[in-house]
N, C-alpha and C. Protein backbone atom coordinates (compact mmCIF):
# COMPACT_ATOMS: atom_id res chain seq x y z
N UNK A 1 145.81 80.73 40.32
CA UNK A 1 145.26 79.91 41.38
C UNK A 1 146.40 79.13 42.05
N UNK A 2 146.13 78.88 43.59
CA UNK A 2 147.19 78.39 44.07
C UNK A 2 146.84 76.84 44.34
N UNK A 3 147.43 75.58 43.87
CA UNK A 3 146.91 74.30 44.46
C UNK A 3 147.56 73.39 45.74
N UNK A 4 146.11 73.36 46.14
CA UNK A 4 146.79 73.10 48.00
C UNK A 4 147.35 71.83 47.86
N UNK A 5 148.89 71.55 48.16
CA UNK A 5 149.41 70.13 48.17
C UNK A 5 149.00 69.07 49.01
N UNK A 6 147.96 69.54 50.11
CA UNK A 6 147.24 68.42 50.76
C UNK A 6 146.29 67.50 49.87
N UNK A 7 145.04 68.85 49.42
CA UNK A 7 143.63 68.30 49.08
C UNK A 7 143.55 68.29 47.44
N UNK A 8 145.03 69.10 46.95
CA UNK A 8 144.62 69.85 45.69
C UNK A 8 143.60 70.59 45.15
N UNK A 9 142.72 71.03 45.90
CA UNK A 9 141.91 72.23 45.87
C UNK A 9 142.68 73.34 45.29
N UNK A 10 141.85 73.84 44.64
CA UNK A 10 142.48 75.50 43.84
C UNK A 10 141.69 76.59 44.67
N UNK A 11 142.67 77.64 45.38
CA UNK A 11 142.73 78.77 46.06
C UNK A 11 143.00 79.65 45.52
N UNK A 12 142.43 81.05 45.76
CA UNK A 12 142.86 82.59 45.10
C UNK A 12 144.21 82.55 45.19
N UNK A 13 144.78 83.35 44.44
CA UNK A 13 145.93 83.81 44.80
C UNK A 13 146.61 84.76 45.58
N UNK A 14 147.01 84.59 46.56
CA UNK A 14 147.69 85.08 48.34
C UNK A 14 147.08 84.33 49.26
N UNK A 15 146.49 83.31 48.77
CA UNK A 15 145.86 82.81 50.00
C UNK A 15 147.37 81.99 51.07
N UNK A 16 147.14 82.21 52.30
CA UNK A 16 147.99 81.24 53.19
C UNK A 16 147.44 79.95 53.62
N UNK A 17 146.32 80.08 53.85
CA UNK A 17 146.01 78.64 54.50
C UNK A 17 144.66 77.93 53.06
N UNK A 18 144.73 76.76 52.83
CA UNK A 18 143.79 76.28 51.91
C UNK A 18 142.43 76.33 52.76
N UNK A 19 141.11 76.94 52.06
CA UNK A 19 139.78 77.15 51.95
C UNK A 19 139.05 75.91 52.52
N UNK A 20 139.58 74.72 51.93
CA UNK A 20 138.66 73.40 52.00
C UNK A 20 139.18 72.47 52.81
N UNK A 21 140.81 72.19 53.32
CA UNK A 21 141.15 71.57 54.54
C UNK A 21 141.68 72.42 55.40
N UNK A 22 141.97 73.57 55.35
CA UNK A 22 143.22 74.45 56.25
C UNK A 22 144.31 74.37 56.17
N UNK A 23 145.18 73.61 55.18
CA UNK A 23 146.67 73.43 55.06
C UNK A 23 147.30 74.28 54.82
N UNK A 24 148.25 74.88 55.11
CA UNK A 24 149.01 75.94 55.03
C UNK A 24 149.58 75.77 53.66
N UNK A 25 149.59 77.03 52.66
CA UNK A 25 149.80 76.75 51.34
C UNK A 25 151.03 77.60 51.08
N UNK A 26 151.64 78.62 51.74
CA UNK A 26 152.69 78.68 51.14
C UNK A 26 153.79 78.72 52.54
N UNK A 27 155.09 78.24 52.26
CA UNK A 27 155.84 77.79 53.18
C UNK A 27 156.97 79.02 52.79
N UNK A 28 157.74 79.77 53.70
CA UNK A 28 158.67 80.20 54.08
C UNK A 28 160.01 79.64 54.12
N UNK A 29 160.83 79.77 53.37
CA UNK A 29 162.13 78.97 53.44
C UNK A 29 162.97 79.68 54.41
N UNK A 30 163.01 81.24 55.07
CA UNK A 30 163.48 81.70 55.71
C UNK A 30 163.04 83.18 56.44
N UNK A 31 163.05 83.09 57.69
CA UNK A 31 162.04 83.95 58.32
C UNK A 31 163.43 85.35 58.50
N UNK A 32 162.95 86.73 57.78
CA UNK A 32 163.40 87.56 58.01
C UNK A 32 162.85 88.52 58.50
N UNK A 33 163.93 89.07 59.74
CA UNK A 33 163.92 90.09 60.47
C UNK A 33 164.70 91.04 60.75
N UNK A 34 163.90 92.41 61.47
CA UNK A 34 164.66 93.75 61.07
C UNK A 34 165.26 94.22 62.56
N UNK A 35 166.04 94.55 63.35
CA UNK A 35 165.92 95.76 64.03
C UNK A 35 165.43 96.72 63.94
N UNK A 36 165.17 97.33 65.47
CA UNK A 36 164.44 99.19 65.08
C UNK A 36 165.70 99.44 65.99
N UNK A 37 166.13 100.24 65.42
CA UNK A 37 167.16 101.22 66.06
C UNK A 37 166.42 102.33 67.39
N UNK A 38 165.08 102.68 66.89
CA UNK A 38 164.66 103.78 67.96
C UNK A 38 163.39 103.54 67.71
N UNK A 39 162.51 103.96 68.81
CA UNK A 39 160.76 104.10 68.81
C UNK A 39 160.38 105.33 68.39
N UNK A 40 159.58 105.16 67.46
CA UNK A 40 159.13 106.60 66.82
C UNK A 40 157.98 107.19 67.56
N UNK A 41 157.16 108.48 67.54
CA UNK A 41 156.52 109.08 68.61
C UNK A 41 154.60 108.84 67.94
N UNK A 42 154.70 108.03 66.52
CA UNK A 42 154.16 107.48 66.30
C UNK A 42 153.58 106.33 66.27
N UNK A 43 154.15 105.72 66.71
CA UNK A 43 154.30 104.09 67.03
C UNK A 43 152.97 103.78 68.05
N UNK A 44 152.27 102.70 67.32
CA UNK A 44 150.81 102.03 68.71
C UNK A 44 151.40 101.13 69.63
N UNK A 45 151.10 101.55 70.64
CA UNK A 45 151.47 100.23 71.72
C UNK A 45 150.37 99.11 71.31
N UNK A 46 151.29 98.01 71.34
CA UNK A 46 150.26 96.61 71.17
C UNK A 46 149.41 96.40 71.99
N UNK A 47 149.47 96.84 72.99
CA UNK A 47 148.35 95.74 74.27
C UNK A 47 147.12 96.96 74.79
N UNK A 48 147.21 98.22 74.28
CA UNK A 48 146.39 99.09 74.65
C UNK A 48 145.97 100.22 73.67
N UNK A 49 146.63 100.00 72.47
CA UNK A 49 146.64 100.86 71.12
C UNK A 49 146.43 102.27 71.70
N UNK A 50 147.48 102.83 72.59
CA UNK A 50 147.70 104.00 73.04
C UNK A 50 148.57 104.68 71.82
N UNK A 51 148.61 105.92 71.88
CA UNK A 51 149.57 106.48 71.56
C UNK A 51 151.52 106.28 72.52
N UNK A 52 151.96 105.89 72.36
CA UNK A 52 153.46 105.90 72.93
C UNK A 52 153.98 107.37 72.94
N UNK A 53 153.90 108.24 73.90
CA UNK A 53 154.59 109.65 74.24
C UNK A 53 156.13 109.24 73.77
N UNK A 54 156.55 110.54 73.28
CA UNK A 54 157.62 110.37 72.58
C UNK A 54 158.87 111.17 73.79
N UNK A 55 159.50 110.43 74.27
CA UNK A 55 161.00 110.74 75.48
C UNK A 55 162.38 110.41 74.74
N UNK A 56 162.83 110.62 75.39
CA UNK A 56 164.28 110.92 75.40
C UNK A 56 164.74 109.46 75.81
N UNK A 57 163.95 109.42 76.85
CA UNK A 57 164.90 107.55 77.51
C UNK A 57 163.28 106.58 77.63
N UNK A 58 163.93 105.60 76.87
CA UNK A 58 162.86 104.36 76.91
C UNK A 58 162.74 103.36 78.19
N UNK A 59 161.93 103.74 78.45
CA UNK A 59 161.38 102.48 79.72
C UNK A 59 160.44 101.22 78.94
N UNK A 60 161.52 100.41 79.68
CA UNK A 60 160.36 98.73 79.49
C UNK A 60 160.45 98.44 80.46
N UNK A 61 158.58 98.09 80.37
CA UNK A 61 157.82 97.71 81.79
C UNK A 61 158.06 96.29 81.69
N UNK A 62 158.41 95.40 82.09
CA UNK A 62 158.14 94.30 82.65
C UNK A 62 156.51 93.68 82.64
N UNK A 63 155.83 92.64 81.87
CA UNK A 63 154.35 92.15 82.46
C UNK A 63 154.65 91.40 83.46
N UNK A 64 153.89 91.41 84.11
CA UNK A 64 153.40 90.56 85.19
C UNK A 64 153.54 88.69 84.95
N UNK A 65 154.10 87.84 85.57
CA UNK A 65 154.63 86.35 85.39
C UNK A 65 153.14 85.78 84.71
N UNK A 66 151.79 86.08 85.47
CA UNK A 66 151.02 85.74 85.74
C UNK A 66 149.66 86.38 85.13
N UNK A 67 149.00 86.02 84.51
CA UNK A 67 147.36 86.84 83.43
C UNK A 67 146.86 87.19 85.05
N UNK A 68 145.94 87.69 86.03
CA UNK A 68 145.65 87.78 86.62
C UNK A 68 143.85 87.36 86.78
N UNK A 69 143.34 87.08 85.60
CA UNK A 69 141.92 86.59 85.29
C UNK A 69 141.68 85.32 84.94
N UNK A 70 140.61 84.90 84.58
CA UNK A 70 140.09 83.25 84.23
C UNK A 70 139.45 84.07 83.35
N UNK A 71 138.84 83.71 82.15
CA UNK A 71 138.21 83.45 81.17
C UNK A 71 137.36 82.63 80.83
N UNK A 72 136.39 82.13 80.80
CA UNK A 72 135.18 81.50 79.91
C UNK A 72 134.54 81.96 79.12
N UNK A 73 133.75 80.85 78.48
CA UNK A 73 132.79 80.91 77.09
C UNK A 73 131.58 80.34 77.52
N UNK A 74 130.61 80.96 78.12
CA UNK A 74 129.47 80.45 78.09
C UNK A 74 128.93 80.26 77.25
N UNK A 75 128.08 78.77 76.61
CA UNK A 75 127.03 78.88 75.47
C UNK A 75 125.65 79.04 76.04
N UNK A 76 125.11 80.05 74.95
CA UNK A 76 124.14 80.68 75.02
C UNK A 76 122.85 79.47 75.18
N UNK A 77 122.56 78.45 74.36
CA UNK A 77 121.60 77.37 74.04
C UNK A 77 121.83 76.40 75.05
N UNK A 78 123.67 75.80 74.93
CA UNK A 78 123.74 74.74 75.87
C UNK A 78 123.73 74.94 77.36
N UNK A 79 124.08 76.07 77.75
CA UNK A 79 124.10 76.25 79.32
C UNK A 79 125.13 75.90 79.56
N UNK A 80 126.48 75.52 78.93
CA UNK A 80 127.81 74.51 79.46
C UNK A 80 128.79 75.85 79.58
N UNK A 81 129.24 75.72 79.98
CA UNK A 81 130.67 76.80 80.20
C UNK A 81 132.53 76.15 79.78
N UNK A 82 132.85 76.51 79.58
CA UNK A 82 134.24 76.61 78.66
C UNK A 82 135.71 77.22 78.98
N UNK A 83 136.24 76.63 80.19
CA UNK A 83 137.22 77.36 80.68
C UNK A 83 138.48 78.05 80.21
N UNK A 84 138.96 78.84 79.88
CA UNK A 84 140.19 79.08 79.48
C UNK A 84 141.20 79.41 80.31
N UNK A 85 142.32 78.50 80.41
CA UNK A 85 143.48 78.94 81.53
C UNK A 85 144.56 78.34 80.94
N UNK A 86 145.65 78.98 81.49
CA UNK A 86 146.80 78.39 81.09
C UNK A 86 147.56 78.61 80.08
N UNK A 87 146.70 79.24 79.10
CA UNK A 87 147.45 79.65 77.75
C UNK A 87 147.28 80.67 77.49
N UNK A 88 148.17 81.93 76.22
CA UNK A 88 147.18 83.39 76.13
C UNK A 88 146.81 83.32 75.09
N UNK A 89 146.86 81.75 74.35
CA UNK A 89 145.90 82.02 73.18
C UNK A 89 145.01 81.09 73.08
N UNK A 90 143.72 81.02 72.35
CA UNK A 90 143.24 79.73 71.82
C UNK A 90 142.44 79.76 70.98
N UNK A 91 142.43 78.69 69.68
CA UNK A 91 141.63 79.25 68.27
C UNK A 91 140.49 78.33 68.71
N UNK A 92 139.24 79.18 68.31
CA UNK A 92 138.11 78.23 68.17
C UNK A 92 137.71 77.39 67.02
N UNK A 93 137.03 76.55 67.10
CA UNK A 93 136.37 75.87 65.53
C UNK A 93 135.75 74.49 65.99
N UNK A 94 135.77 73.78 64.43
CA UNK A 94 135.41 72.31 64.96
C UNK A 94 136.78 71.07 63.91
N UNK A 95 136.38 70.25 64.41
CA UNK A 95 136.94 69.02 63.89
C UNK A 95 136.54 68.77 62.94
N UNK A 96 137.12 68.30 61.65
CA UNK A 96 136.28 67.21 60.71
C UNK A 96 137.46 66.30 59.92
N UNK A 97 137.30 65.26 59.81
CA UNK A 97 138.08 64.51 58.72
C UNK A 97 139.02 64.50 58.03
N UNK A 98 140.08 64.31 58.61
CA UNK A 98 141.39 64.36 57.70
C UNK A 98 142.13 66.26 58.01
N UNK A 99 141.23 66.88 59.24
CA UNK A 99 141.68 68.27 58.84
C UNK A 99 143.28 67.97 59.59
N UNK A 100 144.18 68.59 58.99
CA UNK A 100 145.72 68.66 59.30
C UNK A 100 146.10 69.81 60.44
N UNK A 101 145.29 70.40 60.35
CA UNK A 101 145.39 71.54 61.72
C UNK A 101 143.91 72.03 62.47
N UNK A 102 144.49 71.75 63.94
CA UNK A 102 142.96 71.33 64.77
C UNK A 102 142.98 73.07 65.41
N UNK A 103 142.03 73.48 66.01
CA UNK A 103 141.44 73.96 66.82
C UNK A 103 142.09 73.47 68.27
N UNK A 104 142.12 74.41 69.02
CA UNK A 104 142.63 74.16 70.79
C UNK A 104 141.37 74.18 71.27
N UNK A 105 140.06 74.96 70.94
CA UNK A 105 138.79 74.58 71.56
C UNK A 105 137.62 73.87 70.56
N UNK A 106 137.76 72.51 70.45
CA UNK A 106 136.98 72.21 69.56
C UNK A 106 135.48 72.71 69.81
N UNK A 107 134.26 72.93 69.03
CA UNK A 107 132.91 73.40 69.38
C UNK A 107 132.11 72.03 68.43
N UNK A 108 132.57 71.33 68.08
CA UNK A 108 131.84 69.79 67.58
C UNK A 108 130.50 69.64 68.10
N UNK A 109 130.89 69.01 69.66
CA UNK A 109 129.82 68.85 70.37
C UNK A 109 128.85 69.81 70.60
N UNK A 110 128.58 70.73 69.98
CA UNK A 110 127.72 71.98 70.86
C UNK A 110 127.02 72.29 68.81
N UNK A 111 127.18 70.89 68.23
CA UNK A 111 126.53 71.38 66.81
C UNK A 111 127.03 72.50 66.03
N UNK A 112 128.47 72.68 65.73
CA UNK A 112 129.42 73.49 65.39
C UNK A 112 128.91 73.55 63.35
N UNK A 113 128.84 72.61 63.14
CA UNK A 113 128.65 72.09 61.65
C UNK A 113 127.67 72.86 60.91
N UNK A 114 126.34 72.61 62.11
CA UNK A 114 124.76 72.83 61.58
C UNK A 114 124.74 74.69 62.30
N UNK A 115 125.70 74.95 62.83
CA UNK A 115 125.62 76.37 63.24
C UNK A 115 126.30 77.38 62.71
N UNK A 116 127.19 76.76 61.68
CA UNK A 116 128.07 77.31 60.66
C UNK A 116 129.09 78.00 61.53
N UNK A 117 130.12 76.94 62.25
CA UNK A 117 131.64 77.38 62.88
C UNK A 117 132.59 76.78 61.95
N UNK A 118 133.54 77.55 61.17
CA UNK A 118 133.93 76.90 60.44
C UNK A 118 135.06 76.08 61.40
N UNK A 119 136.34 75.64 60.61
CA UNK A 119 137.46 74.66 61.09
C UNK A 119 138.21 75.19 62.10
N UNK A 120 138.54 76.13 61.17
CA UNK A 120 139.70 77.36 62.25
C UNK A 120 138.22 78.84 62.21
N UNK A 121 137.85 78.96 63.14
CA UNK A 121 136.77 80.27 63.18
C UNK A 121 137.41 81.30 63.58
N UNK A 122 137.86 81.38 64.83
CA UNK A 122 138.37 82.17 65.43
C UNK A 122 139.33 82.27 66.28
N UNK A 123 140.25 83.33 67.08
CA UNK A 123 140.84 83.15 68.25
C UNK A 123 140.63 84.24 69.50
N UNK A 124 141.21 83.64 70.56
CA UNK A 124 140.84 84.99 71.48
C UNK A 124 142.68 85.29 71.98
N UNK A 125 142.92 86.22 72.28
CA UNK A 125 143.86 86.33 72.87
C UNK A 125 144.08 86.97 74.55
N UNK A 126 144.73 86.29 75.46
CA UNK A 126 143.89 86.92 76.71
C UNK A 126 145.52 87.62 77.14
N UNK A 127 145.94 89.03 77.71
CA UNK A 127 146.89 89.66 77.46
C UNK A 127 146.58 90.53 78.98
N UNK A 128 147.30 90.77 79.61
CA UNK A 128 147.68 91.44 80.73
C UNK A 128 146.92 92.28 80.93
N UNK A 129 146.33 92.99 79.53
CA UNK A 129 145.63 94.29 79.98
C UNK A 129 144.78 94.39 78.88
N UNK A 130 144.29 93.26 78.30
CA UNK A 130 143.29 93.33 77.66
C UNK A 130 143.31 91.95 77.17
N UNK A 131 141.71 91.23 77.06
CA UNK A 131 141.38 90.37 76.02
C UNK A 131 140.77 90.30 74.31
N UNK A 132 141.05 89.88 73.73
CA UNK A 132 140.87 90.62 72.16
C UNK A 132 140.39 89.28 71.18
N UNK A 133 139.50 89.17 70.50
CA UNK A 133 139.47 88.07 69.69
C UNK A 133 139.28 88.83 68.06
N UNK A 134 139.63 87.71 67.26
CA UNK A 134 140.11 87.43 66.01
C UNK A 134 139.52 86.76 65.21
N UNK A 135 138.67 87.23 64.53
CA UNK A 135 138.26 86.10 62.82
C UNK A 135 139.43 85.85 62.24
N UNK A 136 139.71 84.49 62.22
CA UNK A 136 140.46 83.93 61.22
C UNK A 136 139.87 83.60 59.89
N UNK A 137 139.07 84.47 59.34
CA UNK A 137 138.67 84.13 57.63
C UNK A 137 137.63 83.27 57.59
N UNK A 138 136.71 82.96 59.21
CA UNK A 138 135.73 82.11 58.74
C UNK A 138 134.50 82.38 57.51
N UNK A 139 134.02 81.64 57.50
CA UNK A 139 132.68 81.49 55.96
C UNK A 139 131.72 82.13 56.60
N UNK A 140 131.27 81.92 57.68
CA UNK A 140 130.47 82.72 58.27
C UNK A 140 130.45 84.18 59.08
N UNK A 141 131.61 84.33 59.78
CA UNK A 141 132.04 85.31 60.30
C UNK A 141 131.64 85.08 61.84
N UNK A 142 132.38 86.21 62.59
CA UNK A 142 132.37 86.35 64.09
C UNK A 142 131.64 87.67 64.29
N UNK A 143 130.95 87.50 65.35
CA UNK A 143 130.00 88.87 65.55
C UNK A 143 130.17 89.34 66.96
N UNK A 144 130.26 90.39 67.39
CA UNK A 144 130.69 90.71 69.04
C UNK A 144 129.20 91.80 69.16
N UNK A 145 128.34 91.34 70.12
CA UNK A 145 127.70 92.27 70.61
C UNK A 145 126.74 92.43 69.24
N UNK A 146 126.78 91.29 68.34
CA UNK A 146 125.76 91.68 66.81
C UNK A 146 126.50 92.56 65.58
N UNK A 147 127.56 93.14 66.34
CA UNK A 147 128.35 93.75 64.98
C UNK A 147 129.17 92.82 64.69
N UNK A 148 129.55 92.62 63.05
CA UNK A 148 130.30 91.79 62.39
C UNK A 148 132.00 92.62 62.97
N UNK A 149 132.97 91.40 62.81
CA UNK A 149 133.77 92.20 62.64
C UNK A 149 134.86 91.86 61.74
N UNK A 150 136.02 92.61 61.25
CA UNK A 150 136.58 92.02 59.61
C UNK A 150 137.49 90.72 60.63
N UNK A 151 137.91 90.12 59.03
CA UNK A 151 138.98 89.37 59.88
C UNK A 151 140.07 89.52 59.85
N UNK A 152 141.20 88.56 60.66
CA UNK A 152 142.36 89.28 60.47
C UNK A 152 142.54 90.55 61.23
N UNK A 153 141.29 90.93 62.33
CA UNK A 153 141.59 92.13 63.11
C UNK A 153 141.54 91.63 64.20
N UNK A 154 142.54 92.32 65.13
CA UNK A 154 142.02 92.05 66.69
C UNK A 154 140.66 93.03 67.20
N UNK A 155 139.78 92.68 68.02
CA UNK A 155 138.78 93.73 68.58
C UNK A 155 138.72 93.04 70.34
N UNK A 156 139.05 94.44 70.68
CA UNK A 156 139.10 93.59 72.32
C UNK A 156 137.30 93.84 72.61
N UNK A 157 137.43 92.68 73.98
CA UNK A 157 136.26 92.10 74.45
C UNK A 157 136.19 92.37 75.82
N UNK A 158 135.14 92.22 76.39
CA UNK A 158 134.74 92.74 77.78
C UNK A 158 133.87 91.58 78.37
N UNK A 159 133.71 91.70 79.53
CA UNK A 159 132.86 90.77 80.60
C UNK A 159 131.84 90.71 79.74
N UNK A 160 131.14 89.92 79.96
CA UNK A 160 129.37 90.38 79.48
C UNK A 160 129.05 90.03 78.04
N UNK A 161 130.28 90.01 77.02
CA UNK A 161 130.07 90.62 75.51
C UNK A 161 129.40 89.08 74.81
N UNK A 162 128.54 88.97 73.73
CA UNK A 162 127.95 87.95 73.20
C UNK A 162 128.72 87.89 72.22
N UNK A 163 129.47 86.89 72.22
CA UNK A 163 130.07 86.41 70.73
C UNK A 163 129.71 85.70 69.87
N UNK A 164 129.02 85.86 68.43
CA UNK A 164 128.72 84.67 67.77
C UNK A 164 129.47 84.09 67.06
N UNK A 165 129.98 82.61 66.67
CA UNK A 165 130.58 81.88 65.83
C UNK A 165 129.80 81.45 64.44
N UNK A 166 129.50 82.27 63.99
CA UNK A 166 128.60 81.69 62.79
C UNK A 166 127.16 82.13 63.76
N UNK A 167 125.88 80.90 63.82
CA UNK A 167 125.19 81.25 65.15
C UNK A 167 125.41 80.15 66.34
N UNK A 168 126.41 80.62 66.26
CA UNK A 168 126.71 79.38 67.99
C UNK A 168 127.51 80.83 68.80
N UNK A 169 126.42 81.09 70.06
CA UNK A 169 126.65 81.97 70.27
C UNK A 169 127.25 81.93 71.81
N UNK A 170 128.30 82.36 72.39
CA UNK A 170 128.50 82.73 73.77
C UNK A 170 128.57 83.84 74.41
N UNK A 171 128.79 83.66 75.56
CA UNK A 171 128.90 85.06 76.48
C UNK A 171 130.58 84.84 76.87
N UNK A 172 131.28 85.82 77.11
CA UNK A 172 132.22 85.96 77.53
C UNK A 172 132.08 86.40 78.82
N UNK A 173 132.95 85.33 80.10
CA UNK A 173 133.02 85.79 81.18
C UNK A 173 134.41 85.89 81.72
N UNK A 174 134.54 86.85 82.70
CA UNK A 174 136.12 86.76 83.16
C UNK A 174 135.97 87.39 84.67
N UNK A 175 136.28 86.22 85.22
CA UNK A 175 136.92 86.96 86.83
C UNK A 175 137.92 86.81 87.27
N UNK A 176 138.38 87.73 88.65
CA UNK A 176 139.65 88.05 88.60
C UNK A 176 139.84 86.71 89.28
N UNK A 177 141.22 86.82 89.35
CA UNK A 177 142.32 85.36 89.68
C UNK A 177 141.58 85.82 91.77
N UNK A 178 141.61 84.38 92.22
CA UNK A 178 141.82 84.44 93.91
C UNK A 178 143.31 84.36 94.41
């Protein structure tokens, strides 16, 4: 068991972040990294999980300065809407007491607690050529469209799609930039 030096709570063992406040439980004394010498003809592209055709000479595209969409979270119950701009990421959840790492969209107000969103629930990521959200290990789980999905995965998202946080549920909307 691992004990979280915040809360001292006892965690499985591999856990990274503690269960009962979110504190990050094991720390890195030094971040190592590799070169790739070459792209293999296997390799997924990140932003479209294409296959990468395998050439002779590598082209890098350049993204665009600019996301070209807006993003919101409509809630389903409250009728309120939820803008997202400005950033390409943002984790959902709620607030509570003493937690050491917050949420960028808190869901408090919208009865996050009694709807089972945990602290850190989820994230979305909004990306040039696709938007994608993420269970971060909540207690309850994230549901797209009614299917569960694992966590720790990205699953991209579309106009229209119902996301649940536990049951605090939204619609995902996105229109293009003017």
């Amino acid at each position: 068991m691992i004990k979280c030096p915040n809360c001292q709570h006892l965690d499985m063992p591999g856990a990274l972040f503690c269960s009962e406040c979110g504190a990050q439980l094991v720390i890195l004394d030094a971040l190592i990294t590799k070169n790739f010498s070459q792209i293999y003809s296997d390799t997924l592209d990140p932003i479209t999980y294409n296959r990468i055709p395998e050439t002779d000479q590598h082209v890098i595209v350049e993204p665009p300065d600019e996301i070209d969409v807006v993003v919101s979270l409509h809630l389903v119950d409250g009728g309120r809407t939820i803008h997202l701009s400005g950033r390409p990421e943002y984790s959902l959840g709620r607030v509570a007491e003493g937690q050491p790492i917050l949420p960028d969209i808190d869901l408090s107000e919208f009865e996050a607690y009694a709807q089972g969103v945990s602290r850190l629930h989820s994230s979305i990521k909004i990306g040039v050529q696709r938007i994608a959200i993420m269970d971060l290990g909540s207690s309850n789980g994230t549901r797209v469209n009614g299917q569960k999905i694992v966590p720790h995965v990205e699953y991209p998202v579309k106009h229209g799609d119902i996301i649940a946080l536990g049951k605090l549920k939204v619609i995902l909307v996105i229109h293009k930039r003017a």
